[in-house]
C-alpha atoms as a PDB file:
ATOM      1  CA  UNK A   1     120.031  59.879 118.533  1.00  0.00           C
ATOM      2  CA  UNK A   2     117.903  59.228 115.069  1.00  0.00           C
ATOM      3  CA  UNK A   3     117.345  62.702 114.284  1.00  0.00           C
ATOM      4  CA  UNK A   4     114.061  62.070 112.083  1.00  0.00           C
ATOM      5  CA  UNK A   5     112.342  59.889 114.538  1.00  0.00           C
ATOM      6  CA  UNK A   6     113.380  63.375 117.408  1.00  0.00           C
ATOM      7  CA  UNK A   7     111.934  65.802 115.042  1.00  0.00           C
ATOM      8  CA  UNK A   8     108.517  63.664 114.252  1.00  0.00           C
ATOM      9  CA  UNK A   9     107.809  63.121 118.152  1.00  0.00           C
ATOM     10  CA  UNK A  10     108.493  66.744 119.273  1.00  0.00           C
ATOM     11  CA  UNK A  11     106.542  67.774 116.826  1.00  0.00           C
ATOM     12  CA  UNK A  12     103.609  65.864 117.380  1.00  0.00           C
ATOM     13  CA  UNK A  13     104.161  66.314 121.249  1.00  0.00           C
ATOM     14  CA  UNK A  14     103.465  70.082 120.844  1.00  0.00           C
ATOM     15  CA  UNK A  15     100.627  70.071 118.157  1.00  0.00           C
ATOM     16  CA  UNK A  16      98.706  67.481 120.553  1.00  0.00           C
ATOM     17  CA  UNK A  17      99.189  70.048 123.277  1.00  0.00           C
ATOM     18  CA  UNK A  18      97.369  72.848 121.628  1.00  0.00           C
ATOM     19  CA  UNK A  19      93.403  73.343 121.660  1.00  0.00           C
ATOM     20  CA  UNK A  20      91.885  74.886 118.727  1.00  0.00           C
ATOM     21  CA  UNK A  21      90.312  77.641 121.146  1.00  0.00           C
ATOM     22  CA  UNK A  22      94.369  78.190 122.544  1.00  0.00           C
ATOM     23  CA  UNK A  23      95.325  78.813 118.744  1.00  0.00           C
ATOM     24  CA  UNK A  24      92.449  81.008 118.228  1.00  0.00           C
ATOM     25  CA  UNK A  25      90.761  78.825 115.571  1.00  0.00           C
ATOM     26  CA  UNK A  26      87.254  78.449 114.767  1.00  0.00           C
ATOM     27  CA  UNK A  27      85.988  74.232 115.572  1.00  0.00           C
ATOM     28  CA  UNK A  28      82.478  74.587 115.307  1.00  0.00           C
ATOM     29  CA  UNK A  29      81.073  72.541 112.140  1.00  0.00           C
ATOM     30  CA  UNK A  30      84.014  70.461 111.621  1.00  0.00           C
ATOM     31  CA  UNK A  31      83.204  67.162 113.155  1.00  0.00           C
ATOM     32  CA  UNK A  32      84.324  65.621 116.123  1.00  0.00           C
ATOM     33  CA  UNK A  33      87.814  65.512 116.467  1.00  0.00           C
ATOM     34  CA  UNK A  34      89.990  62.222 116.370  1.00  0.00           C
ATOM     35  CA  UNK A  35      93.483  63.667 117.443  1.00  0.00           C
ATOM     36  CA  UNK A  36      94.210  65.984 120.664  1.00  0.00           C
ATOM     37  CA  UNK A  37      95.179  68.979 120.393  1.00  0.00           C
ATOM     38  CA  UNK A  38      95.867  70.610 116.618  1.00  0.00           C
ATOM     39  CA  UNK A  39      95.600  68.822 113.511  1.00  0.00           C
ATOM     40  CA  UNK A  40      98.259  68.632 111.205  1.00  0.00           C
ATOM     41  CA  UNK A  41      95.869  70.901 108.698  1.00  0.00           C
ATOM     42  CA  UNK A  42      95.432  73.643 111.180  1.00  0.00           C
ATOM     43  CA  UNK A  43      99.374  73.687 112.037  1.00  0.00           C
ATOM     44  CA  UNK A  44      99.984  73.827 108.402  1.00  0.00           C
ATOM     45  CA  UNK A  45      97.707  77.321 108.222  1.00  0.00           C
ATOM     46  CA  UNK A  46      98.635  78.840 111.376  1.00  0.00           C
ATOM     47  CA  UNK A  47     102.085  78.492 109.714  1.00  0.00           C
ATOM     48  CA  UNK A  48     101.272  79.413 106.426  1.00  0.00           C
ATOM     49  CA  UNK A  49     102.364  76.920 104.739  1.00  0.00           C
ATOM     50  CA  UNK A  50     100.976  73.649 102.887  1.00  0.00           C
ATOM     51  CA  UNK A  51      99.467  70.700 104.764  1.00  0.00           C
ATOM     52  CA  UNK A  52     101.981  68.431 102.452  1.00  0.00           C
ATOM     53  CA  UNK A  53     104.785  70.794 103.710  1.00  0.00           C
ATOM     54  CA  UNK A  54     103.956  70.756 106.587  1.00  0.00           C
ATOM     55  CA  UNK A  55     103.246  67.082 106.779  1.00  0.00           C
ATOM     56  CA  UNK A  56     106.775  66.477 105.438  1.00  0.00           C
ATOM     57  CA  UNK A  57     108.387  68.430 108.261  1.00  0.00           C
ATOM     58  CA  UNK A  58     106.257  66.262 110.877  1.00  0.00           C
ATOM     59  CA  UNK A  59     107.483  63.401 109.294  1.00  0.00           C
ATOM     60  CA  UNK A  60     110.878  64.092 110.323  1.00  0.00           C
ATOM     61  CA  UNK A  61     112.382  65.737 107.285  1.00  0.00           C
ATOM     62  CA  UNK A  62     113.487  69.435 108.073  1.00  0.00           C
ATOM     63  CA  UNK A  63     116.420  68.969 104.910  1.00  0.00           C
ATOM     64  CA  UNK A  64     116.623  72.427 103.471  1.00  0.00           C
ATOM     65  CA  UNK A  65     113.840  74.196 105.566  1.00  0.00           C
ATOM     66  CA  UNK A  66     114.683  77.454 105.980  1.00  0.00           C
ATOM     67  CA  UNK A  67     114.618  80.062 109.091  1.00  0.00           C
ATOM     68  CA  UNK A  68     111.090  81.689 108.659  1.00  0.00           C
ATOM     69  CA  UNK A  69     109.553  78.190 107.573  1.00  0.00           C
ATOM     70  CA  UNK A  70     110.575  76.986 111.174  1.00  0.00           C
ATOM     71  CA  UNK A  71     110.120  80.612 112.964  1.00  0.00           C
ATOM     72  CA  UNK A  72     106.410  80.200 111.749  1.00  0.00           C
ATOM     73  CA  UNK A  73     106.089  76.539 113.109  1.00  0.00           C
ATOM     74  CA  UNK A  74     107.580  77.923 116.473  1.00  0.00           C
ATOM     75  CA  UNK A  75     104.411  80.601 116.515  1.00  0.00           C
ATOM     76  CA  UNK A  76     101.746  77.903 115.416  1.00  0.00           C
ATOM     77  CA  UNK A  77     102.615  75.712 118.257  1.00  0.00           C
ATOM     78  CA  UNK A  78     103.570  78.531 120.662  1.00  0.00           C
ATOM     79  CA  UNK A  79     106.819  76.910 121.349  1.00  0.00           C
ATOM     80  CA  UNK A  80     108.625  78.743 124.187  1.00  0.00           C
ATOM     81  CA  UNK A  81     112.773  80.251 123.997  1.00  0.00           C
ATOM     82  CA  UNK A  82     114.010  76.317 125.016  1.00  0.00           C
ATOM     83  CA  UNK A  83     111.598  74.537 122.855  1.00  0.00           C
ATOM     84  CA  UNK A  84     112.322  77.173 119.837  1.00  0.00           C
ATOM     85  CA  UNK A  85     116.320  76.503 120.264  1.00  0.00           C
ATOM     86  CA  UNK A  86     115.475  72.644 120.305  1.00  0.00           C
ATOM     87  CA  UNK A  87     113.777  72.601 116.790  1.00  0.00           C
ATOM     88  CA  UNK A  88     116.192  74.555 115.557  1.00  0.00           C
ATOM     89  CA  UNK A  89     119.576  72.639 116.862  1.00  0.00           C
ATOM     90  CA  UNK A  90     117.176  69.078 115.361  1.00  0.00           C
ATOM     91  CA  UNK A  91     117.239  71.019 112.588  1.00  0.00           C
ATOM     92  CA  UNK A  92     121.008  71.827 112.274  1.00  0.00           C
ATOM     93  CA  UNK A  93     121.795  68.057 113.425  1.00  0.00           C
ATOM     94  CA  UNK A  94     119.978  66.950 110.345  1.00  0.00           C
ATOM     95  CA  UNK A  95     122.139  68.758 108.070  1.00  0.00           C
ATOM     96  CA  UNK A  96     124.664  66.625 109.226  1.00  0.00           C
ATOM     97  CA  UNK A  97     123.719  63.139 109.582  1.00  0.00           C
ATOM     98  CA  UNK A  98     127.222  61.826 108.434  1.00  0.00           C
ATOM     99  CA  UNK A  99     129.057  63.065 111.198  1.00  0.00           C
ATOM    100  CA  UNK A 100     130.306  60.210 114.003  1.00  0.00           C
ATOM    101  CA  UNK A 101     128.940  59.668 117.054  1.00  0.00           C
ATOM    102  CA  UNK A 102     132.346  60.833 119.417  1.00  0.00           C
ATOM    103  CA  UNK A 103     133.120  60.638 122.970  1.00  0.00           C
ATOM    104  CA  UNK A 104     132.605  63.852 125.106  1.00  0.00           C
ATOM    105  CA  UNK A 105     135.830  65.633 125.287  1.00  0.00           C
ATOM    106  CA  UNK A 106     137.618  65.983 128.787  1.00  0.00           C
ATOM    107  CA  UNK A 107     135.853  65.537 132.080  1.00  0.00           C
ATOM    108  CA  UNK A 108     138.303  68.108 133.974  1.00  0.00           C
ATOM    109  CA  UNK A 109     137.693  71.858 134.182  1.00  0.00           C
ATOM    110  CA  UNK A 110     140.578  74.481 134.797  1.00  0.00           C
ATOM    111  CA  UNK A 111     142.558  74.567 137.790  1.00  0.00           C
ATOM    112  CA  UNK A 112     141.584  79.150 137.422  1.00  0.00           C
ATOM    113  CA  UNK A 113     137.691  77.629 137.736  1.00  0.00           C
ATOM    114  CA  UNK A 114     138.665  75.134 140.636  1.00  0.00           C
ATOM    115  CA  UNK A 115     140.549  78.430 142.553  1.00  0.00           C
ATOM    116  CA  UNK A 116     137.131  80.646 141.694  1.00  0.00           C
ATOM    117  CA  UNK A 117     135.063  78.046 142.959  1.00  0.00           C
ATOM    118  CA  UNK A 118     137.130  77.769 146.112  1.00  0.00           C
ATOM    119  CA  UNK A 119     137.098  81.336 146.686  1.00  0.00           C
ATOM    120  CA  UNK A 120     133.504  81.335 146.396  1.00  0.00           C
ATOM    121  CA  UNK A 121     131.883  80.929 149.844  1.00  0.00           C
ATOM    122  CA  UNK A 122     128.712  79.600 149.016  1.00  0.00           C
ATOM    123  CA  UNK A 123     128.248  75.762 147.545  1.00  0.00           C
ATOM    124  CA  UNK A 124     129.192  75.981 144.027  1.00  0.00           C
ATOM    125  CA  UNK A 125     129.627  73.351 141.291  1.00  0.00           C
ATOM    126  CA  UNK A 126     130.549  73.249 137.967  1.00  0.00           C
ATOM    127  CA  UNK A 127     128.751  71.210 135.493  1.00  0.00           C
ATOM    128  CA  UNK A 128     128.525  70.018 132.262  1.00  0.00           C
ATOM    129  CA  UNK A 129     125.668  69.190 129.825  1.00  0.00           C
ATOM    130  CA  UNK A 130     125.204  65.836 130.587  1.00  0.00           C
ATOM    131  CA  UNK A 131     124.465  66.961 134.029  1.00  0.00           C
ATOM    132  CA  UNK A 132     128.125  65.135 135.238  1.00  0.00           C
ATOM    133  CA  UNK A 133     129.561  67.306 138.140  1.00  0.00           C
ATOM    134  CA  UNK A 134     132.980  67.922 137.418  1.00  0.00           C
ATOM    135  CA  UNK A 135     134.401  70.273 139.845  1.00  0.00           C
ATOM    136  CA  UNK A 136     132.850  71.855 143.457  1.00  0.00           C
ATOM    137  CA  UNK A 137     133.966  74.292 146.438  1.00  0.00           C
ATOM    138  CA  UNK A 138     134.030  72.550 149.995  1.00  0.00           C
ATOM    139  CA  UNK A 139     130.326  73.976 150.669  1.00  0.00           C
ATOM    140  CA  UNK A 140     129.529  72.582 147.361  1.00  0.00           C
ATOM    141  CA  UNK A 141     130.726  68.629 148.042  1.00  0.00           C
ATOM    142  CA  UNK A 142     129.478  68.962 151.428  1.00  0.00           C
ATOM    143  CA  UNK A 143     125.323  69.842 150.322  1.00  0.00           C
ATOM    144  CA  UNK A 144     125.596  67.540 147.415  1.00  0.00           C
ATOM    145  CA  UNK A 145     127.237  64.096 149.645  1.00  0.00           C
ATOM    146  CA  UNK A 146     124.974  62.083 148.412  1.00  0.00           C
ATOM    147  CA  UNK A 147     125.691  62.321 145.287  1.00  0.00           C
ATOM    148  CA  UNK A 148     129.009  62.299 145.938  1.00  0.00           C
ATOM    149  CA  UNK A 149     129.154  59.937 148.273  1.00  0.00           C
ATOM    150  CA  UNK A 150     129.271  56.793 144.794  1.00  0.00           C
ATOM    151  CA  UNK A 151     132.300  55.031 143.417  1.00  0.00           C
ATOM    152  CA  UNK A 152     131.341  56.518 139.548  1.00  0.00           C
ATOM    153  CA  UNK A 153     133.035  59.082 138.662  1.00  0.00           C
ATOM    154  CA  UNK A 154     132.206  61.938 137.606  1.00  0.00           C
ATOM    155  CA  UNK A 155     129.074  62.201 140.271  1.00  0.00           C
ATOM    156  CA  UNK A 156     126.479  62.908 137.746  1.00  0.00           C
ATOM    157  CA  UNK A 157     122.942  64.165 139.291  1.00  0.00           C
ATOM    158  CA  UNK A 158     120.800  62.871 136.472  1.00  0.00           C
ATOM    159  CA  UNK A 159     121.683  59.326 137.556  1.00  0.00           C
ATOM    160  CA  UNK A 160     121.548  59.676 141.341  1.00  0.00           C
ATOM    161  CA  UNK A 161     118.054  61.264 140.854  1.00  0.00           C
ATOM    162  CA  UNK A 162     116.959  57.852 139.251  1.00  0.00           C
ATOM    163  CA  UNK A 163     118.349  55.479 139.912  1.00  0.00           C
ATOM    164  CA  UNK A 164     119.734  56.238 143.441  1.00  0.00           C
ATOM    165  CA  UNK A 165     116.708  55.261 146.328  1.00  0.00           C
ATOM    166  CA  UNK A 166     118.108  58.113 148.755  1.00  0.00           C
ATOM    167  CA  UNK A 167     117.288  61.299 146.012  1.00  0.00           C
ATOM    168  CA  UNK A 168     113.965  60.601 146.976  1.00  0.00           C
ATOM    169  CA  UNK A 169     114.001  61.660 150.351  1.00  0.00           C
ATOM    170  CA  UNK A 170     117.180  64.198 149.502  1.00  0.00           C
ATOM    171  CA  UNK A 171     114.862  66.332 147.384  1.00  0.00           C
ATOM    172  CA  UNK A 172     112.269  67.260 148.783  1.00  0.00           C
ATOM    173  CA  UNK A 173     110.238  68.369 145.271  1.00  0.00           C
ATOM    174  CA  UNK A 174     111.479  64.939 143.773  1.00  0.00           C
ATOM    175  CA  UNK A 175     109.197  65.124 141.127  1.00  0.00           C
ATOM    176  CA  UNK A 176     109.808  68.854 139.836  1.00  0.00           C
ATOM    177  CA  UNK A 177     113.687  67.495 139.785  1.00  0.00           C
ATOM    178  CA  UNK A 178     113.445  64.663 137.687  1.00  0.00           C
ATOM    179  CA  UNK A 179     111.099  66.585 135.191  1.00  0.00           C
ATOM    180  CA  UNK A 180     113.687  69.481 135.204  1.00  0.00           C
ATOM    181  CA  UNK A 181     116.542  66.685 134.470  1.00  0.00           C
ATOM    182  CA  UNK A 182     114.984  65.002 131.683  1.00  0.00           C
ATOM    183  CA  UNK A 183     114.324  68.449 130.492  1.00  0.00           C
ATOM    184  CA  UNK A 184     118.130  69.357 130.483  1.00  0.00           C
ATOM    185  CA  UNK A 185     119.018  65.962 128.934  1.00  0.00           C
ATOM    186  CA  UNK A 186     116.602  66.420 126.257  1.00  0.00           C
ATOM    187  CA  UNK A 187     117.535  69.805 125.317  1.00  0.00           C
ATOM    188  CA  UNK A 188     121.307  68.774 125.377  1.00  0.00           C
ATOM    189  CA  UNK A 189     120.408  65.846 123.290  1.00  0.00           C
ATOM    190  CA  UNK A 190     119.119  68.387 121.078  1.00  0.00           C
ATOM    191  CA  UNK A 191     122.763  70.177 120.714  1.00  0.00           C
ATOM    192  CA  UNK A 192     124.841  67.857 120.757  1.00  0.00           C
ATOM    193  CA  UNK A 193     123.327  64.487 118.918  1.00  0.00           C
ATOM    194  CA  UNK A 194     126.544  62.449 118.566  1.00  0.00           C
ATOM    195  CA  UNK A 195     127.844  62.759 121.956  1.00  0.00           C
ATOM    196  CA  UNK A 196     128.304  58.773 122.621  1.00  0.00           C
ATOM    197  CA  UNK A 197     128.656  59.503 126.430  1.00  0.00           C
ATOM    198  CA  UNK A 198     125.256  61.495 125.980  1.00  0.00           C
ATOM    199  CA  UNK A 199     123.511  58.533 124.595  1.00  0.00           C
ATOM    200  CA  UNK A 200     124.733  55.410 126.861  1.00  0.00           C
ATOM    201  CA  UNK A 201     123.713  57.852 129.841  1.00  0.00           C
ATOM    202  CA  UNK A 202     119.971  57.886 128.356  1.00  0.00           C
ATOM    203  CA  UNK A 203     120.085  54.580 127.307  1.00  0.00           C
ATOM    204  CA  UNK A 204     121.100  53.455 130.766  1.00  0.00           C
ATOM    205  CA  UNK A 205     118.469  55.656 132.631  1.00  0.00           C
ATOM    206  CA  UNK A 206     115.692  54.779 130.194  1.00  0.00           C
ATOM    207  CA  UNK A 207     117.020  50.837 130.511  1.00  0.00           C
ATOM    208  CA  UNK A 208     116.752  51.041 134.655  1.00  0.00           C
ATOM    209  CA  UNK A 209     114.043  53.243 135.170  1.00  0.00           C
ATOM    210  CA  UNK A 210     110.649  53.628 134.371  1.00  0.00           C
ATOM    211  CA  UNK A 211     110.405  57.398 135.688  1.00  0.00           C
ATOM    212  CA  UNK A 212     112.663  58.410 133.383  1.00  0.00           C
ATOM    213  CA  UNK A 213     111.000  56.836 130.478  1.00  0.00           C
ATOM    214  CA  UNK A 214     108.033  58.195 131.067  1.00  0.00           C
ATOM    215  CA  UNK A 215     109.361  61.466 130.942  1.00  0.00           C
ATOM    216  CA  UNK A 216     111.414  61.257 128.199  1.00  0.00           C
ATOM    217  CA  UNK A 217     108.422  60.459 126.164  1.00  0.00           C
ATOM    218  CA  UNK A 218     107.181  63.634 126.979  1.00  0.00           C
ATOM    219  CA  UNK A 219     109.694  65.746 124.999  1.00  0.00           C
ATOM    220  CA  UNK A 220     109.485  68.134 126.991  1.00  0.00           C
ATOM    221  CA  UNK A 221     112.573  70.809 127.391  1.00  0.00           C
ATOM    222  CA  UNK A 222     113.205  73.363 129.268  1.00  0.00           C
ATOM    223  CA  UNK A 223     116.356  75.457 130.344  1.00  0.00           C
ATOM    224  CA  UNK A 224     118.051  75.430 134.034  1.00  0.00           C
ATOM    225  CA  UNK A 225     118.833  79.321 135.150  1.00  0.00           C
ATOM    226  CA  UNK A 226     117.722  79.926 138.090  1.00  0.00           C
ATOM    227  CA  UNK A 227     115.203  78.840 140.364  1.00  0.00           C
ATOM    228  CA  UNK A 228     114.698  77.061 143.704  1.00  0.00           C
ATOM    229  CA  UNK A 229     115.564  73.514 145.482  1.00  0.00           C
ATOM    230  CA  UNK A 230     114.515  72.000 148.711  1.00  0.00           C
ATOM    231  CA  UNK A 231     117.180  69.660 149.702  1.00  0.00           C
ATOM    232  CA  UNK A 232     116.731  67.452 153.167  1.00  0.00           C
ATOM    233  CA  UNK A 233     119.998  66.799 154.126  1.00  0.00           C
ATOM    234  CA  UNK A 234     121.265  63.715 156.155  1.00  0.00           C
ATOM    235  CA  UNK A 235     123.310  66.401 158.533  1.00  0.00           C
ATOM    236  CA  UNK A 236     121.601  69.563 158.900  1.00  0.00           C
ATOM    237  CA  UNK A 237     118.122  68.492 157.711  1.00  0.00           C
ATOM    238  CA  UNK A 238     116.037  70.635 155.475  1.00  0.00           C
ATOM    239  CA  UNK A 239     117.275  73.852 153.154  1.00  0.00           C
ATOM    240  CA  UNK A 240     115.379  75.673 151.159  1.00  0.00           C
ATOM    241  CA  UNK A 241     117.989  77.267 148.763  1.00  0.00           C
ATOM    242  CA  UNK A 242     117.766  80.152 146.294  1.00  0.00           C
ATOM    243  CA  UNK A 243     120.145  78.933 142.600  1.00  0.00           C
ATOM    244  CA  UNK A 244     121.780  81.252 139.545  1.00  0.00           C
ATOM    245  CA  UNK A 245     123.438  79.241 137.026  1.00  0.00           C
ATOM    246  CA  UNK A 246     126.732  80.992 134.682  1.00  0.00           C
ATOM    247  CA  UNK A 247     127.492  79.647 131.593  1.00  0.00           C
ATOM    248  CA  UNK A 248     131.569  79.581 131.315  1.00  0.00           C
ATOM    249  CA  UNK A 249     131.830  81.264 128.394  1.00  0.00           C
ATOM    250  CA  UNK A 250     135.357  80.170 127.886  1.00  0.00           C
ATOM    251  CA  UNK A 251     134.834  76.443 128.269  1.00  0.00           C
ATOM    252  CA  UNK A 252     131.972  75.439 125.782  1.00  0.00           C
ATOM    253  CA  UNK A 253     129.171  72.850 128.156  1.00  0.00           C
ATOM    254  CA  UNK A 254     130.444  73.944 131.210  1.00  0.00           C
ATOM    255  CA  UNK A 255     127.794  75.912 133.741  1.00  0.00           C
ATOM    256  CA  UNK A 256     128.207  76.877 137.113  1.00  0.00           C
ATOM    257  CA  UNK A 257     125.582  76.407 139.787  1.00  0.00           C
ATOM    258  CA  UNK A 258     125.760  78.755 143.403  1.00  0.00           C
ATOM    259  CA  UNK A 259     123.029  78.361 145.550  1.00  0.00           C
ATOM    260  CA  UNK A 260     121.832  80.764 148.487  1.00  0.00           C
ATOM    261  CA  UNK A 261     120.212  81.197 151.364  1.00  0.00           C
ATOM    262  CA  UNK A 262     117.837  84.424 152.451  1.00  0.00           C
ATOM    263  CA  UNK A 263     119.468  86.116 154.728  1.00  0.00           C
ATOM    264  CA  UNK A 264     118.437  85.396 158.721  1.00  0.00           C
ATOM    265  CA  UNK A 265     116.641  82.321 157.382  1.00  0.00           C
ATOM    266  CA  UNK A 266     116.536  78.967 158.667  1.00  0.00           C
ATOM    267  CA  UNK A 267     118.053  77.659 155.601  1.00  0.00           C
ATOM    268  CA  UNK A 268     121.086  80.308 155.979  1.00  0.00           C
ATOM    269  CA  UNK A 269     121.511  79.131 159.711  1.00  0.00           C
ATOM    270  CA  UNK A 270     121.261  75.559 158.063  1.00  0.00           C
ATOM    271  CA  UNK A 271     124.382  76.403 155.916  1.00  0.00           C
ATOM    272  CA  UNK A 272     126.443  77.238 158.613  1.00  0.00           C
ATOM    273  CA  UNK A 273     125.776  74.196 160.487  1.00  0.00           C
ATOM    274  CA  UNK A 274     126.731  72.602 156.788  1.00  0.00           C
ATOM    275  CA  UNK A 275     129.973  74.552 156.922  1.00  0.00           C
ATOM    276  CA  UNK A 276     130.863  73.225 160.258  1.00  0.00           C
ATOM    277  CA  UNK A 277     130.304  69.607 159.491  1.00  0.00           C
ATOM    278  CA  UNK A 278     132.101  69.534 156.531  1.00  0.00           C
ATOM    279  CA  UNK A 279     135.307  70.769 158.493  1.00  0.00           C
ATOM    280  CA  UNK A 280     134.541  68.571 160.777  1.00  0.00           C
ATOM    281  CA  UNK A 281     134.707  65.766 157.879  1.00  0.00           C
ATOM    282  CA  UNK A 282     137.899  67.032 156.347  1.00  0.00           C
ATOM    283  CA  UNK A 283     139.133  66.942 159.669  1.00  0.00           C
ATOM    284  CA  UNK A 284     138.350  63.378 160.459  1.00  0.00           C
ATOM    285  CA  UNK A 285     139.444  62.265 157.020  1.00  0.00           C
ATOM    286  CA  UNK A 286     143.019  63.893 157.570  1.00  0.00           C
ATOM    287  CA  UNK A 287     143.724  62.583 160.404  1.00  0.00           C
ATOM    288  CA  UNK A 288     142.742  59.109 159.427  1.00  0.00           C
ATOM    289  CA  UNK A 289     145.088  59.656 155.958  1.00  0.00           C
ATOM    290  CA  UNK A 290     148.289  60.454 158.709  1.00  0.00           C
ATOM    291  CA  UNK A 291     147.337  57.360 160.758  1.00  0.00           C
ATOM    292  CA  UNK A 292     149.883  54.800 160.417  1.00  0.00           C
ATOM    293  CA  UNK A 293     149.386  51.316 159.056  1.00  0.00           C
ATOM    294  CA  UNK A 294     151.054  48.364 160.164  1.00  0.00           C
END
């Protein structure tokens, strides 16, 4: 990732975002206005700094800025908690420009985080900030098949939302999931610029789809806690599924999703059904495994 070019379009992103009435500034008697959103002079004194600083610092060059220089940019464009983390990880990757872009490290997780995840009985994954999924429960494989159900491994939801025809009908709020994922890429793009496996993965979506580039345009970031999905499975049809996500505090990228159902709802009666078909698969598929062949 260049890490000047990053810093000059997320900064521009947010100042066009802004109104002058938003920031609380006076407009009246200027002139009319040839940029939306803030200009770079009204940044610059919402900050309280100088418009050449501050110029410099749009321009890609955050070399030596310090903390409360880039606190007070965060309060002139009224970055939220992800965006603020995002400047400031830009900022950290630019003090060290001479580092290698590496490979990710392993793609396995623990067999103690496979056994909690089995002994979890609601779908549960584990993934990593590239959005690969690297390890599931039963429940887990079973709601996610279809992304799954591909010969590249690790599955890796990012990709299937894209570039895979069938995530359109299997989310339901397609849109809201691609702008989440994009979101999630951008922000680990953010923390870890030199990740090589990072940067084909964007380079691949933004090569084969033009939803993706359009989003990632948008620098927009955002974290991935909690929330809801709407998932229209090929089996059991439609869930509407409650999500917490755990950060593994013991393996550095690695988050786990569980999902939920309200109790008594259609969605929870939707999960059993889920339950029973995937036995029903691992059933089939074990028997066919102690078939013999000629």
């Amino acid at each position: 990732m260049d890490t000047r070019n990053e810093i000059r379009e997320f900064l521009t992103s947010r100042r066009a975002r802004i109104t002058p009435e938003q920031a609380g500034l006076r407009t009246y008697g200027i002139g009319p206005r040839r940029v939306p959103g803030l200009r770079r002079e009204e940044v610059a004194l919402l900050a309280g700094v100088s418009v050449d600083y501050y110029t410099r610092l749009e321009r890609g060059n955050l070399s030596g800025v310090s903390e409360t220089v880039l606190e007070a940019v965060v309060r002139a464009l009224q970055l939220g908690e992800p965006e603020r983390a995002h400047l400031f990880n830009l900022a950290r990757a630019q003090q060290a420009t001479s580092r290698p872009r590496r490979r990710s490290s392993g793609r396995r997780v623990r067999p103690r985080i496979q056994q909690m995840l089995d002994a979890i009985t609601a779908p549960s994954y584990v993934r990593n900030g590239r959005m690969d999924i690297l390890a599931a429960n039963k429940l887990g494989r079973a709601l996610y098949s279809e992304i799954f159900d591909t010969p590249r491994r690790p599955p890796n939801s990012a990709r299937f939302a894209f570039l895979d025809r069938r995530a359109l009908e299997f989310f339901v709020d397609w849109e809201k999931v691609a702008d989440d994922a994009v979101a999630v890429l951008r922000a680990e793009a953010g923390r870890n610029p030199y990740d090589r496996d990072l940067s084909d993965l964007i380079g691949e979506l933004s090569t084969q789809s033009e939803d993706f580039r359009v989003r990632w345009a948008k620098h927009d970031v955002r974290y991935h806690d909690t929330g809801r999905k709407r998932i229209c499975h090929p089996a059991v049809g439609e869930l509407e599924l409650g999500y917490e996500v755990m950060k593994l505090v013991a393996d550095e990228d690695l988050t786990m999703f569980v999902y939920t159902a309200e109790l008594g709802s259609r969605s929870a009666e939707s999960l059993k059904l889920l339950a029973s078909w995937a036995a029903t698969v691992d059933q089939e598929q074990s028997e066919t495994a102690r078939e013999p062949t000629d």
